[in-house]
C-alpha atoms as a PDB file:
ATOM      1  CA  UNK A   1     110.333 128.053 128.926  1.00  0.00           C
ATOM      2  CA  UNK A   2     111.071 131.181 126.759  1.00  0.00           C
ATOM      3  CA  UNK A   3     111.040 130.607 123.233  1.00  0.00           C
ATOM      4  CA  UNK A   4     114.772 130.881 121.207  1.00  0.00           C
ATOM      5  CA  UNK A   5     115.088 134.125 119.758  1.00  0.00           C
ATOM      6  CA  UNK A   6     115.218 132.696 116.061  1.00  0.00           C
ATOM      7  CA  UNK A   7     111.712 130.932 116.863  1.00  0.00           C
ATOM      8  CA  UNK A   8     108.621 132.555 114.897  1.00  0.00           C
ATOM      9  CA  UNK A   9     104.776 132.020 116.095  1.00  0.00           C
ATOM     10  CA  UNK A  10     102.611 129.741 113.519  1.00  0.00           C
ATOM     11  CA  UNK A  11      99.411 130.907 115.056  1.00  0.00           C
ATOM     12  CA  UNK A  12      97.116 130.646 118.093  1.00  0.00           C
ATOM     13  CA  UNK A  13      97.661 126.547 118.453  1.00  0.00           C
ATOM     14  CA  UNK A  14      95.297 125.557 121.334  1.00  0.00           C
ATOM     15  CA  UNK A  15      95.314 121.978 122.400  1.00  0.00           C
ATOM     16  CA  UNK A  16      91.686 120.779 121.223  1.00  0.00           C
ATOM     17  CA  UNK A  17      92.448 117.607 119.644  1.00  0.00           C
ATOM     18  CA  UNK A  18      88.742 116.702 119.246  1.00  0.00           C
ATOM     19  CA  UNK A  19      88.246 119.355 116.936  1.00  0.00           C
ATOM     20  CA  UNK A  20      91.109 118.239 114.647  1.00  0.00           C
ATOM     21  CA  UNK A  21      89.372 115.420 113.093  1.00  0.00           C
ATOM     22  CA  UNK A  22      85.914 113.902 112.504  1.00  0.00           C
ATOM     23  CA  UNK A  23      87.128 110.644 114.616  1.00  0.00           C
ATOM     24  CA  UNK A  24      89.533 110.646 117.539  1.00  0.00           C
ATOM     25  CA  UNK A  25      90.856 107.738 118.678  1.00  0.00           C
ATOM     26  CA  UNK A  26      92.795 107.691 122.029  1.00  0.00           C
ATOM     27  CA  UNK A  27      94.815 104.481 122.935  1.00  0.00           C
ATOM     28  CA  UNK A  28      96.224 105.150 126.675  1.00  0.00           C
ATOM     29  CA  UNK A  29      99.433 103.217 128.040  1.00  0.00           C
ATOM     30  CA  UNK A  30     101.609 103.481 130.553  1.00  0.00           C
ATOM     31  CA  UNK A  31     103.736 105.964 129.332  1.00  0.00           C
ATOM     32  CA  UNK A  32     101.230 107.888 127.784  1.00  0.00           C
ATOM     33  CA  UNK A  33      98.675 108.167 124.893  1.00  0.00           C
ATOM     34  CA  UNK A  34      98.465 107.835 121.110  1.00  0.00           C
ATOM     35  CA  UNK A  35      96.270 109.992 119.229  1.00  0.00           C
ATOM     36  CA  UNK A  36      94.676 108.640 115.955  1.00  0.00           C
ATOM     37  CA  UNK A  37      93.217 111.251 114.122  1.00  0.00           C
ATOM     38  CA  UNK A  38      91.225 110.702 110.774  1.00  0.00           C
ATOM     39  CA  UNK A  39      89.996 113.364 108.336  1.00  0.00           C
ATOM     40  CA  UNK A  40      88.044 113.326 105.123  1.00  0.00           C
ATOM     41  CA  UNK A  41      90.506 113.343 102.068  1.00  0.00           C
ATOM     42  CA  UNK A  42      93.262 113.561 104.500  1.00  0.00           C
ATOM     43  CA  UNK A  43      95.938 110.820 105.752  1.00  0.00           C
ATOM     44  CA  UNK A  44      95.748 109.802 109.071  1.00  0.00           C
ATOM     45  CA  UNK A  45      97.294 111.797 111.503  1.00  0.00           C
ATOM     46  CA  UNK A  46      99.216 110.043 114.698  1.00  0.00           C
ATOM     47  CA  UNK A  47     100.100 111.804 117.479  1.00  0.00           C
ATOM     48  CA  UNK A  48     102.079 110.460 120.896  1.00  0.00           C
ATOM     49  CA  UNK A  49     101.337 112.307 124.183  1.00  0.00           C
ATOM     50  CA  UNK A  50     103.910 111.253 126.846  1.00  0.00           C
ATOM     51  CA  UNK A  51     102.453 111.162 130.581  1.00  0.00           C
ATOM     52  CA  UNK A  52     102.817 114.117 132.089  1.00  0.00           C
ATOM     53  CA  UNK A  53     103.983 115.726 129.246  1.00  0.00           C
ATOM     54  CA  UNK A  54     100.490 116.076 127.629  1.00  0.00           C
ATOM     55  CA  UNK A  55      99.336 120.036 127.097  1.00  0.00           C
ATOM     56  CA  UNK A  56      95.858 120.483 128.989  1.00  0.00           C
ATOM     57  CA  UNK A  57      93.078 120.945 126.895  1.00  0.00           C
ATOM     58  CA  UNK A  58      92.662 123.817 125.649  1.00  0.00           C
ATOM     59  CA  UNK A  59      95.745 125.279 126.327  1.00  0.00           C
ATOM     60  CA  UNK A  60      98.341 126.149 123.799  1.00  0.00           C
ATOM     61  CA  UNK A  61     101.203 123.642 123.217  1.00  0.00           C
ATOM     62  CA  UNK A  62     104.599 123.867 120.620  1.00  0.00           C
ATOM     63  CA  UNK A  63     106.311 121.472 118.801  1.00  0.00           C
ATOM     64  CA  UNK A  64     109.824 121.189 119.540  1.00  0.00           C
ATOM     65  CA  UNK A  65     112.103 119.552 116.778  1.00  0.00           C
ATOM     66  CA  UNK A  66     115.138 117.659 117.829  1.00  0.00           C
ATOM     67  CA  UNK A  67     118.394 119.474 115.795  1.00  0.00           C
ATOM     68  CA  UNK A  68     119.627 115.854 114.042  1.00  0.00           C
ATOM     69  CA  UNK A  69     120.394 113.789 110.890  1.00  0.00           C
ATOM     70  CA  UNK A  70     116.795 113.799 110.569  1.00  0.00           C
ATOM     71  CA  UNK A  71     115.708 117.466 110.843  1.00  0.00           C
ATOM     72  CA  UNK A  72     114.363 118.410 107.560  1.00  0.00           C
ATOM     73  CA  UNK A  73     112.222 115.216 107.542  1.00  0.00           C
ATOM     74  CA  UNK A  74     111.149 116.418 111.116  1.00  0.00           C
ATOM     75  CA  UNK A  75     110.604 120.028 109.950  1.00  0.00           C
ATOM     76  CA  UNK A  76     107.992 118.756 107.171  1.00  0.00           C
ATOM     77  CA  UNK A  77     106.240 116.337 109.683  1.00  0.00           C
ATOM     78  CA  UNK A  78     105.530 119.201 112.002  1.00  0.00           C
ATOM     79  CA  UNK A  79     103.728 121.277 108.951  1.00  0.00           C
ATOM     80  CA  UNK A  80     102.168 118.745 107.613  1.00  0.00           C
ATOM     81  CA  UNK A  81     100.475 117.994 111.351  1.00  0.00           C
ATOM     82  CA  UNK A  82      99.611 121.620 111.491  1.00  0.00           C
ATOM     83  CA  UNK A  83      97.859 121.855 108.175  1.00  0.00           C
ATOM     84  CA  UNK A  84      96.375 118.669 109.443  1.00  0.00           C
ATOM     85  CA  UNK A  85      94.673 120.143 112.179  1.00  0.00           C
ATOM     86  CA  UNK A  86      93.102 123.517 109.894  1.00  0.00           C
ATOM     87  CA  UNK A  87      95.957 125.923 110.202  1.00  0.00           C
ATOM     88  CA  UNK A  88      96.997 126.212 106.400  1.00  0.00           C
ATOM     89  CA  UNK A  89      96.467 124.974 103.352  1.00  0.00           C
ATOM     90  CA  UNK A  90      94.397 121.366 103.821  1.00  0.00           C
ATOM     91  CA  UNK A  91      96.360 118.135 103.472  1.00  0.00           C
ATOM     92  CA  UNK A  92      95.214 115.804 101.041  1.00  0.00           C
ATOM     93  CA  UNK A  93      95.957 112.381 100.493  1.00  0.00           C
ATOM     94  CA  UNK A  94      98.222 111.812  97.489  1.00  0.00           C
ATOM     95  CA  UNK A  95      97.095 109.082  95.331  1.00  0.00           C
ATOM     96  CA  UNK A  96      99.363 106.138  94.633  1.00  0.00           C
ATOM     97  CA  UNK A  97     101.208 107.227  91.232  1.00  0.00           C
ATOM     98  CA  UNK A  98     102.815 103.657  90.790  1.00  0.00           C
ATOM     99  CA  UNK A  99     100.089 101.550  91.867  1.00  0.00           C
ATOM    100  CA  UNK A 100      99.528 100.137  88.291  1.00  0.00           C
ATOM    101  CA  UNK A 101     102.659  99.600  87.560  1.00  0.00           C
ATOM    102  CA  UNK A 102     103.036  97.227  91.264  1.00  0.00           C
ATOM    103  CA  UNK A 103     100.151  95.299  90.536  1.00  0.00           C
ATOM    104  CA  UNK A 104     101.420  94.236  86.876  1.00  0.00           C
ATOM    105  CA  UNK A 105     104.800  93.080  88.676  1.00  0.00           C
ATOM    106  CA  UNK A 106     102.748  91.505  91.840  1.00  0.00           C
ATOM    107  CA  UNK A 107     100.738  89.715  88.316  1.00  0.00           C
ATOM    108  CA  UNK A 108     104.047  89.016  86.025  1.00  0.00           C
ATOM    109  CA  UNK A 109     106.058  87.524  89.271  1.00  0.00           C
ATOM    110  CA  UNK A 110     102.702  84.987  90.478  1.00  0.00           C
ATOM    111  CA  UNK A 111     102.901  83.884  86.697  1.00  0.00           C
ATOM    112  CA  UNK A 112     106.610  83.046  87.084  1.00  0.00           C
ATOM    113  CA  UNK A 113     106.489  81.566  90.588  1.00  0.00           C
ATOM    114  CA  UNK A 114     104.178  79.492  88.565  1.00  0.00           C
ATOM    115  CA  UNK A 115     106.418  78.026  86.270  1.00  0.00           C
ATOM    116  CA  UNK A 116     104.937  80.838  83.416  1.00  0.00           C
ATOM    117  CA  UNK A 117     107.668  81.930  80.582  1.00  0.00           C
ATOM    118  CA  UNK A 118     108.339  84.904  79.755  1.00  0.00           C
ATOM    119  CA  UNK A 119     106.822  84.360  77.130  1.00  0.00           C
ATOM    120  CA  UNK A 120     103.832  82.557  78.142  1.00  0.00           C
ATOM    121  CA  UNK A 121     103.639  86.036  80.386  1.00  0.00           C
ATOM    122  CA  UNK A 122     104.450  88.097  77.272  1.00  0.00           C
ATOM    123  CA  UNK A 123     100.958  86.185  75.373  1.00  0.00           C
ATOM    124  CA  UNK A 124      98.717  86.961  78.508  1.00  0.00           C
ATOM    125  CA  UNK A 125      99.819  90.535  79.769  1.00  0.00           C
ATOM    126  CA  UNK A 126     100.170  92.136  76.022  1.00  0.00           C
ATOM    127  CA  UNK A 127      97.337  93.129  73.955  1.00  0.00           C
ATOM    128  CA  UNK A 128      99.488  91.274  70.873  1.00  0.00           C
ATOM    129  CA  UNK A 129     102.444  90.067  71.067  1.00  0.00           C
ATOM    130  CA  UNK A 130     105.228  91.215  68.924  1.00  0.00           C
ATOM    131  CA  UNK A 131     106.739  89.332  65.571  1.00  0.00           C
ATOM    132  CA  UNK A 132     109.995  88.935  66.729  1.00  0.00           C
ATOM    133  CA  UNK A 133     109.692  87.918  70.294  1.00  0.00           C
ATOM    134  CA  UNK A 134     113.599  87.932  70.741  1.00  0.00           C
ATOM    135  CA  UNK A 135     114.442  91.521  69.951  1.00  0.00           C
ATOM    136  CA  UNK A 136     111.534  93.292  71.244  1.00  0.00           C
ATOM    137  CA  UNK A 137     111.273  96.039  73.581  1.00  0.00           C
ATOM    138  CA  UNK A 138     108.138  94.660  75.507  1.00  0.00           C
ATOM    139  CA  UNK A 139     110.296  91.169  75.884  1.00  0.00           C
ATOM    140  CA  UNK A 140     112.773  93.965  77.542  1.00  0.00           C
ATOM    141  CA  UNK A 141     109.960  95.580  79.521  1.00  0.00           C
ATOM    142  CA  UNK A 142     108.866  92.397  81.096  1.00  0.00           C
ATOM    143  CA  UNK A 143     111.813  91.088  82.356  1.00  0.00           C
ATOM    144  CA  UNK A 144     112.685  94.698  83.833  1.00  0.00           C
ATOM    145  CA  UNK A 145     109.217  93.985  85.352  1.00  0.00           C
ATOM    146  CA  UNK A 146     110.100  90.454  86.970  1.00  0.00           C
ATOM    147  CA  UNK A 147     113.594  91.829  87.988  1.00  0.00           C
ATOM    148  CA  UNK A 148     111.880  94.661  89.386  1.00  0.00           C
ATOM    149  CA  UNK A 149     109.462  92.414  91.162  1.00  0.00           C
ATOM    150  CA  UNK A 150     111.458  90.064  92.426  1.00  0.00           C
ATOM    151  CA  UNK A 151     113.590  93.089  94.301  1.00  0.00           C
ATOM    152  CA  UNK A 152     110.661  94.230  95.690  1.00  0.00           C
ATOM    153  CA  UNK A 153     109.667  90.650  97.666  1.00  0.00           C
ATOM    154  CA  UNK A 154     113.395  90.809  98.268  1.00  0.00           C
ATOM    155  CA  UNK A 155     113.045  93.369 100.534  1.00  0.00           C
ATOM    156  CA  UNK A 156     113.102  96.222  98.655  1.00  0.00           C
ATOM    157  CA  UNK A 157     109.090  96.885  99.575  1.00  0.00           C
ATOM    158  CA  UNK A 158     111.041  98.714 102.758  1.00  0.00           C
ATOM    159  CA  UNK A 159     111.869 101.302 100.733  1.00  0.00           C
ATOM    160  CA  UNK A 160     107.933 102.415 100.158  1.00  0.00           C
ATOM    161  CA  UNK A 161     107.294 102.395 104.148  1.00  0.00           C
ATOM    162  CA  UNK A 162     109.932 104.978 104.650  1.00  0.00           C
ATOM    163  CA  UNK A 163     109.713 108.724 104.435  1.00  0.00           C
ATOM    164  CA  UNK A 164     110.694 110.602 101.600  1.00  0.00           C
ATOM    165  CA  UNK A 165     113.822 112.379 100.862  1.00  0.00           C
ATOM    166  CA  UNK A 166     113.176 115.775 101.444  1.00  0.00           C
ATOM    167  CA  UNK A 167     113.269 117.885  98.173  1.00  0.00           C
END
């Protein structure tokens, strides 16, 4: 198959996927295999090989993106595998910037399934609690908290499995 004229080269990619990782695993099935690859300080890279579809080893392969709804996200999948396997820049694994901020609503939302006021949640979560409990901003903060939370078991947790909007 001759590649489209638009098509540019992104290196000498030779099918070695032992070399890609410091642990392979390979999970065979009847329609074909599934690559787990794990590097150091990288996220885990998965990889499907359909039967008879699979490049031999050591032979080069491409990477053909499907033209849909979902061809940017596509697009940044396939660079991020190929800086995966050492051509580029590495890929590192991002760390989780809201991770704090999920385990105080995970804490203030077991309080309240607990029969906990706000208040009561205010007293054990804040270093001191303010004068005027009624108008305070951290009264505000923990409810946005609880609402916030309580979205989240709703369903809304979906939302962190998915990918990305591209930028």
């Amino acid at each position: 198959m001759r590649p489209v004229p638009w098509a540019t080269a992104i290196g000498d990619l030779r099918f070695f996927f032992e070399r890609w990782g410091e642990r392979v695993i390979r999970i065979g099935s009847p329609g074909g295999t599934h690559l787990l690859i794990r590097r150091r300080g990288s996220p885990e890279l998965q990889l499907w090989l359909p039967s008879g579809l699979a490049p031999a080893t050591g032979g080069s392969f491409g990477i053909y993106l499907h033209p849909d709804t979902r061809h940017a996200t596509r697009i940044q999948a396939a660079a991020t595998f190929r800086r995966s396997i050492g051509h580029g820049v590495p890929v590192r694994a991002a760390p989780f910037a809201q991770a704090h901020r999920h385990a105080a609503m995970l804490y203030v939302h077991d309080l309240a399934q607990d029969g906990a006021s706000l208040r009561d949640i205010g007293g054990l979560v804040l270093d001191q609690p303010p004068g005027d409990w009624r108008s305070s901003s951290e009264r505000s903060d923990l409810r946005r908290l609880a609402d916030a939370a309580a979205q989240m078991i709703a369903g809304g947790y979906r939302l962190l499995l998915g990918s990305r909007p591209p930028s």
